[in-house]
PDB file of N, CA and C in Angstrom:
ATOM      1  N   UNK A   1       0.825  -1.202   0.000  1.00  0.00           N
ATOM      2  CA  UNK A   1       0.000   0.000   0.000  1.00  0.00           C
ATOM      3  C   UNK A   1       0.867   1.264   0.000  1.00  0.00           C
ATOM      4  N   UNK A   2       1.906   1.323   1.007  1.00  0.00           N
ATOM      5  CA  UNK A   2       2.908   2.301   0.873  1.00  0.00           C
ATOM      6  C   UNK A   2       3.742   2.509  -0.210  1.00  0.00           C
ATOM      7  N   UNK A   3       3.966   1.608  -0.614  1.00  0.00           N
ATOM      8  CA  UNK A   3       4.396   1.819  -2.170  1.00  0.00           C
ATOM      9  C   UNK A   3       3.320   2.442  -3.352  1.00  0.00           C
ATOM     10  N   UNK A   4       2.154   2.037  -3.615  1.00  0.00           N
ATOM     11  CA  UNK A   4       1.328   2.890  -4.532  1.00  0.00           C
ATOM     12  C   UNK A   4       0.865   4.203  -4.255  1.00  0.00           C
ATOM     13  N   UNK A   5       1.255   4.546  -2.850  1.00  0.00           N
ATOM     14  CA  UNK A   5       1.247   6.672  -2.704  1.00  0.00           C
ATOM     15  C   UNK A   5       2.354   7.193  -3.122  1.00  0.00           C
ATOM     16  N   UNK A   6       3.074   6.295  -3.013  1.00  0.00           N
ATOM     17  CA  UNK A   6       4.713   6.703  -3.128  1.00  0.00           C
ATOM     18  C   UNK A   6       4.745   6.951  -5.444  1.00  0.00           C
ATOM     19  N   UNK A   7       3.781   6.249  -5.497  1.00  0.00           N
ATOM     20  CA  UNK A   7       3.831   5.833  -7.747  1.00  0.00           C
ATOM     21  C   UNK A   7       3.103   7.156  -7.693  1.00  0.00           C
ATOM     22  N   UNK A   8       1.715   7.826  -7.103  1.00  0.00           N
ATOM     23  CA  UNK A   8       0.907   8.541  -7.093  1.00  0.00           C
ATOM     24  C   UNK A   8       0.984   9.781  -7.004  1.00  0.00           C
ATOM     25  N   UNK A   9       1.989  11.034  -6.657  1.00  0.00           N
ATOM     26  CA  UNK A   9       2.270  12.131  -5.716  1.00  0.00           C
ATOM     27  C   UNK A   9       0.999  12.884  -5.561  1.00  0.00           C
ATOM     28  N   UNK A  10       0.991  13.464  -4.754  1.00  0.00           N
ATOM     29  CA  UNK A  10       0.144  14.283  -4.293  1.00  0.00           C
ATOM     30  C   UNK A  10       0.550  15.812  -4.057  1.00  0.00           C
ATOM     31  N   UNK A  11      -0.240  16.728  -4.761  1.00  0.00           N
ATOM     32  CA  UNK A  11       0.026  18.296  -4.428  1.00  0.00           C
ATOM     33  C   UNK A  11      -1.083  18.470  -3.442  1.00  0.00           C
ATOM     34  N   UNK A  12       0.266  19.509  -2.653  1.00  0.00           N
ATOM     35  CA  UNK A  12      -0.940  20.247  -1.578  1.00  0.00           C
ATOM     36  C   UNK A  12      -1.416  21.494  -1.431  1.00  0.00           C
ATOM     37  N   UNK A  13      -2.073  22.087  -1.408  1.00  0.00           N
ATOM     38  CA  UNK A  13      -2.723  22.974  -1.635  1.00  0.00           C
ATOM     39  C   UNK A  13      -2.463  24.190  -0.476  1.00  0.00           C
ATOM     40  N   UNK A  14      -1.626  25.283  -1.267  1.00  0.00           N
ATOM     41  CA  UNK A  14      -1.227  26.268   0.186  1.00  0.00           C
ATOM     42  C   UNK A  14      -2.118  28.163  -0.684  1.00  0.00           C
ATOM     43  N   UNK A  15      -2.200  28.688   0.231  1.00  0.00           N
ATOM     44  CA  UNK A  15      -2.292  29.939  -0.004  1.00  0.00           C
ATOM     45  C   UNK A  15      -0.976  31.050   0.589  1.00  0.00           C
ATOM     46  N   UNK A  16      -0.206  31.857  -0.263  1.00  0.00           N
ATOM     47  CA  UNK A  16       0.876  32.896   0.109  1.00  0.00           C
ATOM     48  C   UNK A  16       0.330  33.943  -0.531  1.00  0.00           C
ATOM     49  N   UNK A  17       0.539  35.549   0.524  1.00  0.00           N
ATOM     50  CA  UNK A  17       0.134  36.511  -0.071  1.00  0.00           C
ATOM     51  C   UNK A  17      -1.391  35.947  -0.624  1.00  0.00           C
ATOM     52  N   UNK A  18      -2.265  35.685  -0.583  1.00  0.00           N
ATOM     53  CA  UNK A  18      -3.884  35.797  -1.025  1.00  0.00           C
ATOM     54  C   UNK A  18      -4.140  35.031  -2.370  1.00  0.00           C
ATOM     55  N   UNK A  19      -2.974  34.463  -2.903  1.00  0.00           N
ATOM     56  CA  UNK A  19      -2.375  33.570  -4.143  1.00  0.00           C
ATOM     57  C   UNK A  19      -2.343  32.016  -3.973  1.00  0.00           C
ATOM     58  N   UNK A  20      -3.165  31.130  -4.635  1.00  0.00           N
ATOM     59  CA  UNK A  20      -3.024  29.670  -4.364  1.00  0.00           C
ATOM     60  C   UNK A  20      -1.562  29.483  -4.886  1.00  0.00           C
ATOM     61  N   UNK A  21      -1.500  28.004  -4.369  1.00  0.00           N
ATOM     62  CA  UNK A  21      -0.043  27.586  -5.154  1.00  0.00           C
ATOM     63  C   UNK A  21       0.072  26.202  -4.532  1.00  0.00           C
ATOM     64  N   UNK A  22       0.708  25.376  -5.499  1.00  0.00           N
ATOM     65  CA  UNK A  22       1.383  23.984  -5.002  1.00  0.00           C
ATOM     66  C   UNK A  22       2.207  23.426  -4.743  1.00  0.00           C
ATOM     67  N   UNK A  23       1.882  22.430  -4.134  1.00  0.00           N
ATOM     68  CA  UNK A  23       3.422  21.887  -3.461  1.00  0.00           C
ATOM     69  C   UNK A  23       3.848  20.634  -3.234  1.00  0.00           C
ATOM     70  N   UNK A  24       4.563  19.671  -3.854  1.00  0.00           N
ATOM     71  CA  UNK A  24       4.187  17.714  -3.842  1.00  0.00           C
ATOM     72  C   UNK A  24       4.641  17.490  -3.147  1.00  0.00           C
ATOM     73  N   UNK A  25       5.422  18.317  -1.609  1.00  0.00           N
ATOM     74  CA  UNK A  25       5.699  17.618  -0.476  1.00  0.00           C
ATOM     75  C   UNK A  25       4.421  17.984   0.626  1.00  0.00           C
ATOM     76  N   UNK A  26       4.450  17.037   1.494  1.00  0.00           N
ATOM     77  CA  UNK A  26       3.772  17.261   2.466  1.00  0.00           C
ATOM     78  C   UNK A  26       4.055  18.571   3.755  1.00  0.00           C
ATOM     79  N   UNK A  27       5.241  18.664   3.322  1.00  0.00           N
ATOM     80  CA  UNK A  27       5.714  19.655   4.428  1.00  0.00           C
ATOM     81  C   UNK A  27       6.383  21.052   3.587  1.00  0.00           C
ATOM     82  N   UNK A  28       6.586  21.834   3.959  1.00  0.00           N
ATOM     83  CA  UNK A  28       7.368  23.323   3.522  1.00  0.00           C
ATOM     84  C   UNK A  28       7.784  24.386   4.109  1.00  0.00           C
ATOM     85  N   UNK A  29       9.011  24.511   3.822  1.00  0.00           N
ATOM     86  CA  UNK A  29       9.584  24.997   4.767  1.00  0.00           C
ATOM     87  C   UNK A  29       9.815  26.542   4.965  1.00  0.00           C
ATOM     88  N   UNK A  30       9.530  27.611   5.437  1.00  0.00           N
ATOM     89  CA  UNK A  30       9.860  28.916   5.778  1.00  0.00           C
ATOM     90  C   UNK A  30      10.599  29.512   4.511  1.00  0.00           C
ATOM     91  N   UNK A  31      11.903  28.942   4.218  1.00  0.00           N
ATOM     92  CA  UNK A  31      12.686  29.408   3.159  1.00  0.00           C
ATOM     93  C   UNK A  31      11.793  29.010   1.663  1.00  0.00           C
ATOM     94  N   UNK A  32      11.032  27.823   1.611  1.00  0.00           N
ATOM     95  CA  UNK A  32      10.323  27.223   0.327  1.00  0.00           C
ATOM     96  C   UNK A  32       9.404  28.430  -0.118  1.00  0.00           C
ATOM     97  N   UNK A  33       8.281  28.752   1.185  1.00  0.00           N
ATOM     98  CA  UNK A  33       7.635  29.670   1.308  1.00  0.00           C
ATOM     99  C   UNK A  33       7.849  31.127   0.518  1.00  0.00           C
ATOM    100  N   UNK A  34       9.015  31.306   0.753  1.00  0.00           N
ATOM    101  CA  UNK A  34       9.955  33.005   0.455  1.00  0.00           C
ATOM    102  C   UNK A  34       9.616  32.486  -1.085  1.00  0.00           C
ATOM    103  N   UNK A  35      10.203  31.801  -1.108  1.00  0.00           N
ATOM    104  CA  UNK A  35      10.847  31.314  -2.384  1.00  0.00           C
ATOM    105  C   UNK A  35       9.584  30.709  -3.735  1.00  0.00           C
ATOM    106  N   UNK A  36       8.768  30.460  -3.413  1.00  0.00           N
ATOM    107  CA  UNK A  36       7.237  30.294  -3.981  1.00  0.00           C
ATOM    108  C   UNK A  36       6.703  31.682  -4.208  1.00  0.00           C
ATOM    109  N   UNK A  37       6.731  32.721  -3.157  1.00  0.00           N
ATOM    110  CA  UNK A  37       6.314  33.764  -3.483  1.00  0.00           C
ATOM    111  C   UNK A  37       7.045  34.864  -3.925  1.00  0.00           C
ATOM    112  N   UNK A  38       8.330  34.307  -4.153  1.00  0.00           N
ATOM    113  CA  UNK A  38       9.509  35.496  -5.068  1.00  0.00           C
ATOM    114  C   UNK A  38       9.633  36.408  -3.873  1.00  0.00           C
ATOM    115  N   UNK A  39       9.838  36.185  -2.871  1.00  0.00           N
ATOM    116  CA  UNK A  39       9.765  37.388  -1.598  1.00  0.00           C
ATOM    117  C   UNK A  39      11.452  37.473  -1.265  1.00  0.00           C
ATOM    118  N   UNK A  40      12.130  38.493  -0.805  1.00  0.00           N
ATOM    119  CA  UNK A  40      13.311  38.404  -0.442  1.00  0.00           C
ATOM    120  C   UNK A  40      13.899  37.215   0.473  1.00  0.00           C
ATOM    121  N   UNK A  41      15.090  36.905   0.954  1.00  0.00           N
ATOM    122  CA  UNK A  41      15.396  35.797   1.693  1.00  0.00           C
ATOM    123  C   UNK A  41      15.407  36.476   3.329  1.00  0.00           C
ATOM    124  N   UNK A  42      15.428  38.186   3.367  1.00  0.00           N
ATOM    125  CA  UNK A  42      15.297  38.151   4.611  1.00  0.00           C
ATOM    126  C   UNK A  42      14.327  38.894   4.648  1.00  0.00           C
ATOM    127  N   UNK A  43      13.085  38.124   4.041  1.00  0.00           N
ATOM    128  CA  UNK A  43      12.046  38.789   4.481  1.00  0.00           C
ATOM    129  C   UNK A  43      11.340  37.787   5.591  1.00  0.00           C
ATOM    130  N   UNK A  44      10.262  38.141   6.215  1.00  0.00           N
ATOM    131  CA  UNK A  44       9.308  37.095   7.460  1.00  0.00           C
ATOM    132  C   UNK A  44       8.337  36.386   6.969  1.00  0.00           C
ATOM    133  N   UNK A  45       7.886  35.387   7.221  1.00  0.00           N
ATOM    134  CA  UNK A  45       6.974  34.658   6.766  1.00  0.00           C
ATOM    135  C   UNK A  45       6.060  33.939   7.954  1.00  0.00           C
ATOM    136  N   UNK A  46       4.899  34.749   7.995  1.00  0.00           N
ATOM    137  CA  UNK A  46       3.912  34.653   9.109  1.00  0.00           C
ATOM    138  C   UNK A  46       2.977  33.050   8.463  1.00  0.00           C
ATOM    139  N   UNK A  47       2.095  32.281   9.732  1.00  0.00           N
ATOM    140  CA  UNK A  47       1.341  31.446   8.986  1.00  0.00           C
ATOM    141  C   UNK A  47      -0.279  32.078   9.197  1.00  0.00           C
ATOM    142  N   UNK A  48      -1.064  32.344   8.873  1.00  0.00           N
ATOM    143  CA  UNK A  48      -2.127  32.976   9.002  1.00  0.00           C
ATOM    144  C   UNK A  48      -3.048  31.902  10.221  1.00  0.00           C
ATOM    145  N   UNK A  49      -3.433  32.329  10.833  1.00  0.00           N
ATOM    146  CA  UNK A  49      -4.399  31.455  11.590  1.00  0.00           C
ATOM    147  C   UNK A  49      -5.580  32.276  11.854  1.00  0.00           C
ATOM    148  N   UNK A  50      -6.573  31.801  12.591  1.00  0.00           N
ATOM    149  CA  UNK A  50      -7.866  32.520  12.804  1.00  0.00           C
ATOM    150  C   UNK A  50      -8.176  32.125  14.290  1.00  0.00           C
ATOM    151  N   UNK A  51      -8.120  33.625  14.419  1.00  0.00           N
ATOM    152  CA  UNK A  51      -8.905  33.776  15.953  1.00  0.00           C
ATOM    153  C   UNK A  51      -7.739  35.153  16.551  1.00  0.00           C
ATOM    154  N   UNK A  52      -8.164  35.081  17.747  1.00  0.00           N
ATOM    155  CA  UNK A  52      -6.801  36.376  17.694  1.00  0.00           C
ATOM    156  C   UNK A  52      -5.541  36.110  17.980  1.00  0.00           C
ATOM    157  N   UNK A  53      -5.052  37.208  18.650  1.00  0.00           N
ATOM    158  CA  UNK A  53      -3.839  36.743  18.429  1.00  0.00           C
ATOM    159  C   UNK A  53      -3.052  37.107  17.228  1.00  0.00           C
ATOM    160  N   UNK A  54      -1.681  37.059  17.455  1.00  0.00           N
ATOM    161  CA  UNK A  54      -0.213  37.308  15.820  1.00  0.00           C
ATOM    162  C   UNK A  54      -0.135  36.137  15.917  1.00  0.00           C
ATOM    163  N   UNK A  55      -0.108  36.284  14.480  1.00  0.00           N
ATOM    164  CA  UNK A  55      -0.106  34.767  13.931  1.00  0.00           C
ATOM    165  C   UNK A  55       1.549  34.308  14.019  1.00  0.00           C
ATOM    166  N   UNK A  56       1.677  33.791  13.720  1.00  0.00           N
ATOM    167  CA  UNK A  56       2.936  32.806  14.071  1.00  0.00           C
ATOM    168  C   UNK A  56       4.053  33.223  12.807  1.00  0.00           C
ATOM    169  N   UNK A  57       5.062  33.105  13.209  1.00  0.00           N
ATOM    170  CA  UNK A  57       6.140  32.913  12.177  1.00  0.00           C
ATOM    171  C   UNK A  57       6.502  31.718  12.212  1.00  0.00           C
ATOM    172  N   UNK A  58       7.228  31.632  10.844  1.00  0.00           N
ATOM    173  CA  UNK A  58       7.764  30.563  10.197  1.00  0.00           C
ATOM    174  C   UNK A  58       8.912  30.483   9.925  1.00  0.00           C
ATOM    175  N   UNK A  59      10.119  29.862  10.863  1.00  0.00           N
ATOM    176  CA  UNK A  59      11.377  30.609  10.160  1.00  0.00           C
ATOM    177  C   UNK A  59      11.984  30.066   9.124  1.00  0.00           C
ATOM    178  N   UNK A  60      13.408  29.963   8.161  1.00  0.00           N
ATOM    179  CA  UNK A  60      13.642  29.327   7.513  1.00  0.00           C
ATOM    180  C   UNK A  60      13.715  27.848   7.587  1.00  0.00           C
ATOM    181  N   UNK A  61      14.212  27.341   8.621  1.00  0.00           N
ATOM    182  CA  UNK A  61      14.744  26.010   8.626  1.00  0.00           C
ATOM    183  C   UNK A  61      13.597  25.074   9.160  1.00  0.00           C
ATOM    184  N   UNK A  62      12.526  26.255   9.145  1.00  0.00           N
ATOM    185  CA  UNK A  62      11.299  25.351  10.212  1.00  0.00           C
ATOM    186  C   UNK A  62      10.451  24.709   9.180  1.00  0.00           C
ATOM    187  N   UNK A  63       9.579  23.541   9.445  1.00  0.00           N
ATOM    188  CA  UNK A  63       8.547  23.059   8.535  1.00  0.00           C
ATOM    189  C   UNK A  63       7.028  23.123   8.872  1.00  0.00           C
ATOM    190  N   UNK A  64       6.461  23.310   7.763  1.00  0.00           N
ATOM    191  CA  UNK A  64       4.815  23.476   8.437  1.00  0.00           C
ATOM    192  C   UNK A  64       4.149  22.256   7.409  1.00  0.00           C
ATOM    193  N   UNK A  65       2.761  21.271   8.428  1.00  0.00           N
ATOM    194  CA  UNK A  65       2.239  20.234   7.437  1.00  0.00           C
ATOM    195  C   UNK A  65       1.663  21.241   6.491  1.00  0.00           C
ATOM    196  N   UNK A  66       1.470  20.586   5.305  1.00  0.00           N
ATOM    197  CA  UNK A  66       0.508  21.325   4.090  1.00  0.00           C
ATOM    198  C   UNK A  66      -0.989  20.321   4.714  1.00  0.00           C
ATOM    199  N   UNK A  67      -0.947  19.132   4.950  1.00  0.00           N
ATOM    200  CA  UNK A  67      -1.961  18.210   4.848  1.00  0.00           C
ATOM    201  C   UNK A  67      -3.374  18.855   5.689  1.00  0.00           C
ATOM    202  N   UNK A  68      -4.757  19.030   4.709  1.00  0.00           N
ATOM    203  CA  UNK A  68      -5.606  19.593   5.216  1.00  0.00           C
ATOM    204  C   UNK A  68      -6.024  19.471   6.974  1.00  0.00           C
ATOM    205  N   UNK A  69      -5.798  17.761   7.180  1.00  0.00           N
ATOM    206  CA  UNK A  69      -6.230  17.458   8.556  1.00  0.00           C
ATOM    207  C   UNK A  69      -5.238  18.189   9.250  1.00  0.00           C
ATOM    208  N   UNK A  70      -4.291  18.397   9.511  1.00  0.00           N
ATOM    209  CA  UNK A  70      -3.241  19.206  10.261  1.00  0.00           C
ATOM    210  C   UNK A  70      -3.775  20.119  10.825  1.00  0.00           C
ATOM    211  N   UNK A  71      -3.242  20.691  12.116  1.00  0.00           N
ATOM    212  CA  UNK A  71      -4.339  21.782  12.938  1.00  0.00           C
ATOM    213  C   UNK A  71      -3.057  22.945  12.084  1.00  0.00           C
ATOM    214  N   UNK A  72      -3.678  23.939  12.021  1.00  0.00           N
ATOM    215  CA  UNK A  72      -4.948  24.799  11.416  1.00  0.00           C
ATOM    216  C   UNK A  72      -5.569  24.033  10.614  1.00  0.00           C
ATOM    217  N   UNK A  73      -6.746  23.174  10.763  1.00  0.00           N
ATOM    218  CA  UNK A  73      -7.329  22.588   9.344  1.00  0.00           C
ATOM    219  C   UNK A  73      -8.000  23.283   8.297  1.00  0.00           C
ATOM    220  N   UNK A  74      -7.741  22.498   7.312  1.00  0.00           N
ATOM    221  CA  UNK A  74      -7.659  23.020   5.885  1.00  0.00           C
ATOM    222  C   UNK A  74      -6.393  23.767   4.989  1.00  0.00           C
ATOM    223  N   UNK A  75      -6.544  24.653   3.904  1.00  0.00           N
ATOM    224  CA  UNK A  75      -5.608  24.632   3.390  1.00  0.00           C
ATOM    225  C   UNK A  75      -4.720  25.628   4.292  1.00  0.00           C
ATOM    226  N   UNK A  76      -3.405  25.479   4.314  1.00  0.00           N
ATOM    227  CA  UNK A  76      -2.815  26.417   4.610  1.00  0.00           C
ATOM    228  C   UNK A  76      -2.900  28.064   4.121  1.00  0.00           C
ATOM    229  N   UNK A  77      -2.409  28.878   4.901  1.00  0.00           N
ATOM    230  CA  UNK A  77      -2.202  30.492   4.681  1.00  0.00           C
ATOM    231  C   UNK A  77      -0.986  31.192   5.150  1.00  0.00           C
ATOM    232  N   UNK A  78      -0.155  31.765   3.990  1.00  0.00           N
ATOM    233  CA  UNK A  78       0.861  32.321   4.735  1.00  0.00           C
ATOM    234  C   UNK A  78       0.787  33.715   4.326  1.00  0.00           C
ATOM    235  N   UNK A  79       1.755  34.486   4.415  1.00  0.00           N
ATOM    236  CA  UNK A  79       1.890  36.160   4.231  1.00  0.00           C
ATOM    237  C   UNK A  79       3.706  36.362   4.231  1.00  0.00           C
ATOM    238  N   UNK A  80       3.968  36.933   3.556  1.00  0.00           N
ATOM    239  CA  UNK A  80       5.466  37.378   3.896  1.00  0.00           C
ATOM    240  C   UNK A  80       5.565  38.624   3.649  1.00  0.00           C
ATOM    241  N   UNK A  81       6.417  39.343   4.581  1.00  0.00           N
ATOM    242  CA  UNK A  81       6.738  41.082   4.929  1.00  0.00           C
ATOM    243  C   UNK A  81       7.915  41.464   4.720  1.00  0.00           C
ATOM    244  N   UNK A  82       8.574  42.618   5.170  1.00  0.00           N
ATOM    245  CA  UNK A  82       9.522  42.885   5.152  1.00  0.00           C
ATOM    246  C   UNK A  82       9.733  42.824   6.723  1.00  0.00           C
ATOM    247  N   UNK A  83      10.940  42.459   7.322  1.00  0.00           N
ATOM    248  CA  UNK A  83      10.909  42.486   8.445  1.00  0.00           C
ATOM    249  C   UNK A  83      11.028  43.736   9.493  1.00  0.00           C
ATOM    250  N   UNK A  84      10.623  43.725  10.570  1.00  0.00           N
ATOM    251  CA  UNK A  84      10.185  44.782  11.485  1.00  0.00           C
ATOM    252  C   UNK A  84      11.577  45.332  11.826  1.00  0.00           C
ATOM    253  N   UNK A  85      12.055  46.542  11.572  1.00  0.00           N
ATOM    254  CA  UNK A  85      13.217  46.895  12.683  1.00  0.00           C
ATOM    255  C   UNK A  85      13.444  47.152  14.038  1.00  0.00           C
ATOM    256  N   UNK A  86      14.277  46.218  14.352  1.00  0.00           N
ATOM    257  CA  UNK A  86      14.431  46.382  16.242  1.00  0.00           C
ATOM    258  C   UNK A  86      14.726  47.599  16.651  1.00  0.00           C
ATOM    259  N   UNK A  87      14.175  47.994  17.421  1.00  0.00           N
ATOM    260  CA  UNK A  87      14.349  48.917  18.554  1.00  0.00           C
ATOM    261  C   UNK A  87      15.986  49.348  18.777  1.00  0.00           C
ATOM    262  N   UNK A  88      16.452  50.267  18.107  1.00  0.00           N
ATOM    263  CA  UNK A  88      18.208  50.507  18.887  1.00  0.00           C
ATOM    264  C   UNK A  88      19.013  50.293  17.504  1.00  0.00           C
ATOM    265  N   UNK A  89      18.500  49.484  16.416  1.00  0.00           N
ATOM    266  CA  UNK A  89      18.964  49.009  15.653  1.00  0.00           C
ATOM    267  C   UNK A  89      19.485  49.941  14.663  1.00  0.00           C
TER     268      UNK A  89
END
């Protein structure tokens, strides 16, 4: 059985910036993210969630599931910015 998902791939279904887009791994990573949406490499990449609260960042090396059941369920949502300047900086 594990072998015929493996013949099959599967895209997953993400939203960046308000833009669908795909992806045949199950997971993606912060830097993939940038990089799907042509965004700089040091820019931020938030994951959108609902309810209150700042939504979360994503950093480069980190991974988020694409897979709908995954909490946030359904498709994913991200956003990428320019990053905030620190205080002193």
């Amino acid at each position: 059985m594990a072998g015929e998902a493996a013949n099959h791939p599967h895209e997953y279904e993400l939203i960046i910036n308000r833009k669908p887009h795909k992806w045949p791994k199950e997971e993606i990573s912060g830097a993939e993210i940038k990089k799907l949406a042509g965004s700089p490499d040091d820019w931020v990449v938030n994951q959108i969630v609902d309810g209150p609260g700042e939504d979360p960042e994503v950093a480069d090396q980190q991974f988020v599931h694409l897979d709908p059941k995954a909490p946030p369920h359904g498709v994913k949502r991200f956003t990428t910015r320019k990053p905030k300047t620190a205080p002193g900086a």
